[in-house]
PDB file of N, CA and C in Angstrom:
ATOM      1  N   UNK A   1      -3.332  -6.901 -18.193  1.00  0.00           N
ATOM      2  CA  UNK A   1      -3.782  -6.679 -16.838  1.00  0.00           C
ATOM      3  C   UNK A   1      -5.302  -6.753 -16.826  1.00  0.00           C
ATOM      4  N   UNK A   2      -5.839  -7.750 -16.220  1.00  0.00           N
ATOM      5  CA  UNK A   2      -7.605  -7.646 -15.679  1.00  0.00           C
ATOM      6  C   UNK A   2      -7.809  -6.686 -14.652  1.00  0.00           C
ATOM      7  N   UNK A   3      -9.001  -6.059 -14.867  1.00  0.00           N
ATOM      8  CA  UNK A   3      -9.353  -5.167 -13.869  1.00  0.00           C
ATOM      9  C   UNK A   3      -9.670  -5.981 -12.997  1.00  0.00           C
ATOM     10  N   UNK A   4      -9.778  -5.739 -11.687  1.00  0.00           N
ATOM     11  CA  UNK A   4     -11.021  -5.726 -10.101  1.00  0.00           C
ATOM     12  C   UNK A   4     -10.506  -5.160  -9.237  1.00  0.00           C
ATOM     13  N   UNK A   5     -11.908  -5.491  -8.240  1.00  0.00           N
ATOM     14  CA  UNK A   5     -11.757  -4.249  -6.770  1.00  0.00           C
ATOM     15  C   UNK A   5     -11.161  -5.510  -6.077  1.00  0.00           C
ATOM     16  N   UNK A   6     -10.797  -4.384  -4.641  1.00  0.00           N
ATOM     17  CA  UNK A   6     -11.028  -5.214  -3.582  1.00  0.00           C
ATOM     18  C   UNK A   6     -11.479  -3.993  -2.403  1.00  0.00           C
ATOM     19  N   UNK A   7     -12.495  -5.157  -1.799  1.00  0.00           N
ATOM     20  CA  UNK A   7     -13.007  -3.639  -0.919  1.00  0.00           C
ATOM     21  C   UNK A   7     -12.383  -3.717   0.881  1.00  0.00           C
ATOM     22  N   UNK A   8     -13.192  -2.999   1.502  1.00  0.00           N
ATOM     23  CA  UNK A   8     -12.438  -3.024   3.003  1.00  0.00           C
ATOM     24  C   UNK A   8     -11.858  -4.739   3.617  1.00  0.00           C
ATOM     25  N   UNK A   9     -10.779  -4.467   4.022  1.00  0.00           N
ATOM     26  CA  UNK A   9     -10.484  -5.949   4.742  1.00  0.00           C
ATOM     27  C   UNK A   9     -10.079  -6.766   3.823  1.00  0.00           C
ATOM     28  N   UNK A  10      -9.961  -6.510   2.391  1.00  0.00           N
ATOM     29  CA  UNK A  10      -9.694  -7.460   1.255  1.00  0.00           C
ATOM     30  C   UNK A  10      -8.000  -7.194   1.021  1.00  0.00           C
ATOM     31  N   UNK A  11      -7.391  -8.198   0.812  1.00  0.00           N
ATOM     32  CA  UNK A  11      -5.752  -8.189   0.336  1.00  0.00           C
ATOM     33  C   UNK A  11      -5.341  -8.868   1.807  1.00  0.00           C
ATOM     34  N   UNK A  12      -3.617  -8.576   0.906  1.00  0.00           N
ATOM     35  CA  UNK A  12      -2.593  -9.565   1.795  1.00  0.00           C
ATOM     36  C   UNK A  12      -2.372  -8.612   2.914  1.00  0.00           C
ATOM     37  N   UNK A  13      -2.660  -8.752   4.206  1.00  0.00           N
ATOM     38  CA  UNK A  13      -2.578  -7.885   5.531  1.00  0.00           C
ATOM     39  C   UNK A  13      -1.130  -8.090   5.984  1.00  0.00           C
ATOM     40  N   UNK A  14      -0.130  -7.271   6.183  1.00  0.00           N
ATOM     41  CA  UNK A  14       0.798  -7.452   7.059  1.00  0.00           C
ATOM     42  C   UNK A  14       1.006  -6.274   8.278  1.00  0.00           C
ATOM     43  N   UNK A  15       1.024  -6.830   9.239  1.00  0.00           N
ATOM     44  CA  UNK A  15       1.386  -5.795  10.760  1.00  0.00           C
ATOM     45  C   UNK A  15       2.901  -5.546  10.565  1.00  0.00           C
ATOM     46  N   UNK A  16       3.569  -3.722  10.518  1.00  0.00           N
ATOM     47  CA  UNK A  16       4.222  -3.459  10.303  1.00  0.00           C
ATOM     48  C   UNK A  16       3.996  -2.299  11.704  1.00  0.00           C
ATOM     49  N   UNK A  17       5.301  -3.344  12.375  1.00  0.00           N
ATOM     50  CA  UNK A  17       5.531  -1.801  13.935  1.00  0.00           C
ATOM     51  C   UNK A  17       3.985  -2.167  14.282  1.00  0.00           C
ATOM     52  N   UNK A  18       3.198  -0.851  14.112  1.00  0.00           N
ATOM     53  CA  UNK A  18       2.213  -0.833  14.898  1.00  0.00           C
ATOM     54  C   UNK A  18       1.014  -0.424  14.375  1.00  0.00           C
ATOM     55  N   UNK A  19       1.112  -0.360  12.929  1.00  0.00           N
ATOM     56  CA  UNK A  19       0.021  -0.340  11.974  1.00  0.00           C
ATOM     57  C   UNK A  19      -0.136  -1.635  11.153  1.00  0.00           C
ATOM     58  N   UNK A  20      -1.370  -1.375  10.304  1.00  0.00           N
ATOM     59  CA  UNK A  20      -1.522  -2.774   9.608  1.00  0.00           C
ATOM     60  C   UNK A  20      -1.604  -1.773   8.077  1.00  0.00           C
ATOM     61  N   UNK A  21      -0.627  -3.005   7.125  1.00  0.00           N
ATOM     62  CA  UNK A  21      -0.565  -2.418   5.891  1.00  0.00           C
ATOM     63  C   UNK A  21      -1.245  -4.445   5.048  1.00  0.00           C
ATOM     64  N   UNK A  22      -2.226  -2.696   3.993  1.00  0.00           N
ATOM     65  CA  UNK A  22      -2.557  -4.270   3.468  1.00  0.00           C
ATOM     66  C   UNK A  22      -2.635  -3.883   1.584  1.00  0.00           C
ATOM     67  N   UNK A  23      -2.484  -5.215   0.876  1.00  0.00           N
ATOM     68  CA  UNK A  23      -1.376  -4.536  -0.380  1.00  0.00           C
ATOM     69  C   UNK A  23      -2.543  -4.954  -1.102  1.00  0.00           C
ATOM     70  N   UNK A  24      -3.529  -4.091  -1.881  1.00  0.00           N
ATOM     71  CA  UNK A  24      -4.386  -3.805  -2.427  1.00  0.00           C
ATOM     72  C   UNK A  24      -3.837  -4.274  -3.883  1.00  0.00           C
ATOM     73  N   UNK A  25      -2.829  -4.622  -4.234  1.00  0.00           N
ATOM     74  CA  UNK A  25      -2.419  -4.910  -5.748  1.00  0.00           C
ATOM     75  C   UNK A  25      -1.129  -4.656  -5.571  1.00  0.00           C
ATOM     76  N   UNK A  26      -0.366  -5.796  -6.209  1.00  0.00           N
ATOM     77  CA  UNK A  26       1.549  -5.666  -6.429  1.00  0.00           C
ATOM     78  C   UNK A  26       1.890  -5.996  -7.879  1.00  0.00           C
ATOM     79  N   UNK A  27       3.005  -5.745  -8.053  1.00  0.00           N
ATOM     80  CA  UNK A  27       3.970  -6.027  -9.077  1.00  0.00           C
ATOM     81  C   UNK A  27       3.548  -6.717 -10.070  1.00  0.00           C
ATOM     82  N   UNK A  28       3.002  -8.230  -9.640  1.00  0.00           N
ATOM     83  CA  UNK A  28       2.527  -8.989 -10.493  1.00  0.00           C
ATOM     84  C   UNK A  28       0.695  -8.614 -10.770  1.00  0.00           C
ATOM     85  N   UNK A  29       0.254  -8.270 -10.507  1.00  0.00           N
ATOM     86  CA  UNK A  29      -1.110  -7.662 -10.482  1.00  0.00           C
ATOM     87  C   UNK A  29      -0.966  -6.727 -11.626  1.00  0.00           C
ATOM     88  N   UNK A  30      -0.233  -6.116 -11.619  1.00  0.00           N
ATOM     89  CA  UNK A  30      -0.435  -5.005 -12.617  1.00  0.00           C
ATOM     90  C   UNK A  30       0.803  -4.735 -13.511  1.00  0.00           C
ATOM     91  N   UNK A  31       1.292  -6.086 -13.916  1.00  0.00           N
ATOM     92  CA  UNK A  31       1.846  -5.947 -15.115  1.00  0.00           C
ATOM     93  C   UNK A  31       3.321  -5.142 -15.026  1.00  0.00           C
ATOM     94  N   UNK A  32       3.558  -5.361 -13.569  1.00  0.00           N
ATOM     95  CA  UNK A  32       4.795  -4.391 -13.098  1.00  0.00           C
ATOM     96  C   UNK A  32       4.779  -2.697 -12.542  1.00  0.00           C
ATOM     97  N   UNK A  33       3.680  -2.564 -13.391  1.00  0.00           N
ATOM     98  CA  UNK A  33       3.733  -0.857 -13.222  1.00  0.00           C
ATOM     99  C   UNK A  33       3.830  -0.033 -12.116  1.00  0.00           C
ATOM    100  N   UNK A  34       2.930  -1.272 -10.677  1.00  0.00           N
ATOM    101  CA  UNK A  34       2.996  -0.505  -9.471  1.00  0.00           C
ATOM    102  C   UNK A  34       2.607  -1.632  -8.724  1.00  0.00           C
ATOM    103  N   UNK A  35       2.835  -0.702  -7.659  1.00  0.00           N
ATOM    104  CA  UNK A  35       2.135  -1.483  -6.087  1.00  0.00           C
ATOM    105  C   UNK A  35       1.579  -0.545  -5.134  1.00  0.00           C
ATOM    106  N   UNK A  36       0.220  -1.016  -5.272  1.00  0.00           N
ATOM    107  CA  UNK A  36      -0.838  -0.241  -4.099  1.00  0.00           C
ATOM    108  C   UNK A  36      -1.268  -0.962  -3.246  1.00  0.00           C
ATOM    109  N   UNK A  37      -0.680  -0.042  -1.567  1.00  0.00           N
ATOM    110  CA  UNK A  37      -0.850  -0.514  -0.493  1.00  0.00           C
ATOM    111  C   UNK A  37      -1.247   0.514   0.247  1.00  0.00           C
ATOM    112  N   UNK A  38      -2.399  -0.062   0.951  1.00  0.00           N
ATOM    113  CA  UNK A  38      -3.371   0.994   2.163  1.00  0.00           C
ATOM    114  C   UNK A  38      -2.688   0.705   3.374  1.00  0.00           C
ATOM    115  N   UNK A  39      -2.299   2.011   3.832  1.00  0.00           N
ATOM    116  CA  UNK A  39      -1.396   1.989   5.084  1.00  0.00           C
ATOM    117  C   UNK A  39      -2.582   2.376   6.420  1.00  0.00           C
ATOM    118  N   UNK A  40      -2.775   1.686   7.817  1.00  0.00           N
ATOM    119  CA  UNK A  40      -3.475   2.210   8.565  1.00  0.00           C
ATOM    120  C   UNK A  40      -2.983   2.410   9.905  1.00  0.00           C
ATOM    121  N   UNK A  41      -2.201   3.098   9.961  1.00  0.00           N
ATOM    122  CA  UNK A  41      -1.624   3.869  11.315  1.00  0.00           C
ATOM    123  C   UNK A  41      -2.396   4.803  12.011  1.00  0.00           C
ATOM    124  N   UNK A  42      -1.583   4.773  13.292  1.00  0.00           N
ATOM    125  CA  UNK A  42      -2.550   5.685  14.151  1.00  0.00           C
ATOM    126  C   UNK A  42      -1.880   6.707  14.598  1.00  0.00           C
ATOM    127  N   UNK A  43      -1.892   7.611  14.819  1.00  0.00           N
ATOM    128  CA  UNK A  43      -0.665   8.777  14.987  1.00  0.00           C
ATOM    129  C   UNK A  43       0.156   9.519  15.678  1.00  0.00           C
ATOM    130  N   UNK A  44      -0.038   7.688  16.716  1.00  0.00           N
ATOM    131  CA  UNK A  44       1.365   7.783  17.668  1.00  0.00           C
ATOM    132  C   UNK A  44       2.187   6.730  16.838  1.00  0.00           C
ATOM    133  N   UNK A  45       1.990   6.158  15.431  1.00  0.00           N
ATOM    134  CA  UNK A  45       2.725   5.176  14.946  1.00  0.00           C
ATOM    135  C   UNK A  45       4.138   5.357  15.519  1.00  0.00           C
ATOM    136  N   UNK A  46       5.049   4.453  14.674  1.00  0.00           N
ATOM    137  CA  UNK A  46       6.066   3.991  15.362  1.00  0.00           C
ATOM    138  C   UNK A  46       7.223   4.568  14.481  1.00  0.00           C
ATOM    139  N   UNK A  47       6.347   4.450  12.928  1.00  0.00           N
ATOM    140  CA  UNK A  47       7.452   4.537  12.029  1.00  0.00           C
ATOM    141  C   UNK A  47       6.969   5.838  11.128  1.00  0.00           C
ATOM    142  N   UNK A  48       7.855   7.115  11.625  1.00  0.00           N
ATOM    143  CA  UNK A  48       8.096   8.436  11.625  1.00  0.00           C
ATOM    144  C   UNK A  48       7.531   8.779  10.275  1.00  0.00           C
ATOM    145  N   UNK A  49       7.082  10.044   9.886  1.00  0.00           N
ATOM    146  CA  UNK A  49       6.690  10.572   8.659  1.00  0.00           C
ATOM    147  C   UNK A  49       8.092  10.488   7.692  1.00  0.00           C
ATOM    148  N   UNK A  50       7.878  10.325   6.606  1.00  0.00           N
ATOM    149  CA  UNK A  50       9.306   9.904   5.797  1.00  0.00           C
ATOM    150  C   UNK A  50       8.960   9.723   4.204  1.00  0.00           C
ATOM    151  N   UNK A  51       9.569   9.968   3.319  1.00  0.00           N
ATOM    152  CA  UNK A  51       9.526   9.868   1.857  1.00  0.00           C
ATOM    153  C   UNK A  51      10.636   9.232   1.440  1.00  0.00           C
ATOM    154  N   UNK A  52      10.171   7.975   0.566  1.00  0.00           N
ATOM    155  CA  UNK A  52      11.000   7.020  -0.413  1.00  0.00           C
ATOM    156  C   UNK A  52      11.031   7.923  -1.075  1.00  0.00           C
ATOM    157  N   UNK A  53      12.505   8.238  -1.659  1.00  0.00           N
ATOM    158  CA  UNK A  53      12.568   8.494  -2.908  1.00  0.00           C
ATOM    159  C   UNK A  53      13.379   7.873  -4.017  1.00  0.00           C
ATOM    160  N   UNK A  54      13.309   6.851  -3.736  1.00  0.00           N
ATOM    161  CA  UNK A  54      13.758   5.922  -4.997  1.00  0.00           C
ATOM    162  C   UNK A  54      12.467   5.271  -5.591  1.00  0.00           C
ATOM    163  N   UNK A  55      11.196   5.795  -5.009  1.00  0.00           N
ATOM    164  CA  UNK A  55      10.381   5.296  -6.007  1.00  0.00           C
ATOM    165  C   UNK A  55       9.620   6.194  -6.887  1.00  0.00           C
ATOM    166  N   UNK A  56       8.915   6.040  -7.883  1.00  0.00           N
ATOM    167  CA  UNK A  56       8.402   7.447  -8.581  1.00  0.00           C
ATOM    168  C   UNK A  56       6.905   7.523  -7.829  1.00  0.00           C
ATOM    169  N   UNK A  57       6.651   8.873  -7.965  1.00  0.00           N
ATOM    170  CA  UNK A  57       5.531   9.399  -6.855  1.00  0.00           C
ATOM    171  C   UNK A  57       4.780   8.934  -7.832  1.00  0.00           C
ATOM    172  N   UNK A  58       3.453   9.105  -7.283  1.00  0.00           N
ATOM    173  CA  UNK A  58       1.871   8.476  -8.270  1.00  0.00           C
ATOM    174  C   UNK A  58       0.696   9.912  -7.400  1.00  0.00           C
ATOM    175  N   UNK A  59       0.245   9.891  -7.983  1.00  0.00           N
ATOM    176  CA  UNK A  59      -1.285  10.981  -7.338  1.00  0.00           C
ATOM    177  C   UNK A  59      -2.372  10.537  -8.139  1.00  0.00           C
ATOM    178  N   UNK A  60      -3.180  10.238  -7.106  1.00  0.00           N
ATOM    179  CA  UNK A  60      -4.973   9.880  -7.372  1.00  0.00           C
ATOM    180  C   UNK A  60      -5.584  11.353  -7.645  1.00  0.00           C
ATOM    181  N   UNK A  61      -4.576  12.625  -8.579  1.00  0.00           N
ATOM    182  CA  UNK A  61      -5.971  13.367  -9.029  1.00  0.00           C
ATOM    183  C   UNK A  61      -5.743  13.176 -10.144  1.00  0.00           C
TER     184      UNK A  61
END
């Protein structure tokens, strides 16, 4: 896996409902391990507070 950034506005953008999600790094990016995507809703979004749990959680501390 090579490191890099990507900064604001950078990655693959998709409009989902009524936010825009944009995928900061996938599957193939990182060697499988994960996929990081910046979600930007507004908080009359569309699509309700909710937890996958078929995927394993991750935490940025």
């Amino acid at each position: 896996m090579i490191p890099y950034q990507l900064g604001p506005g950078e990655g693959d953008a998709i409009w989902m409902y009524d936010g825009l999600d944009t995928i900061k790094a996938d599957h193939g990016d990182t060697d499988g391990r994960f996929t990081l995507v910046e979600f930007a809703d507004n908080a009359e979004s569309a699509v309700p507070m909710h937890v996958n749990n078929h995927f394993e959680p991750a935490s940025t501390s």
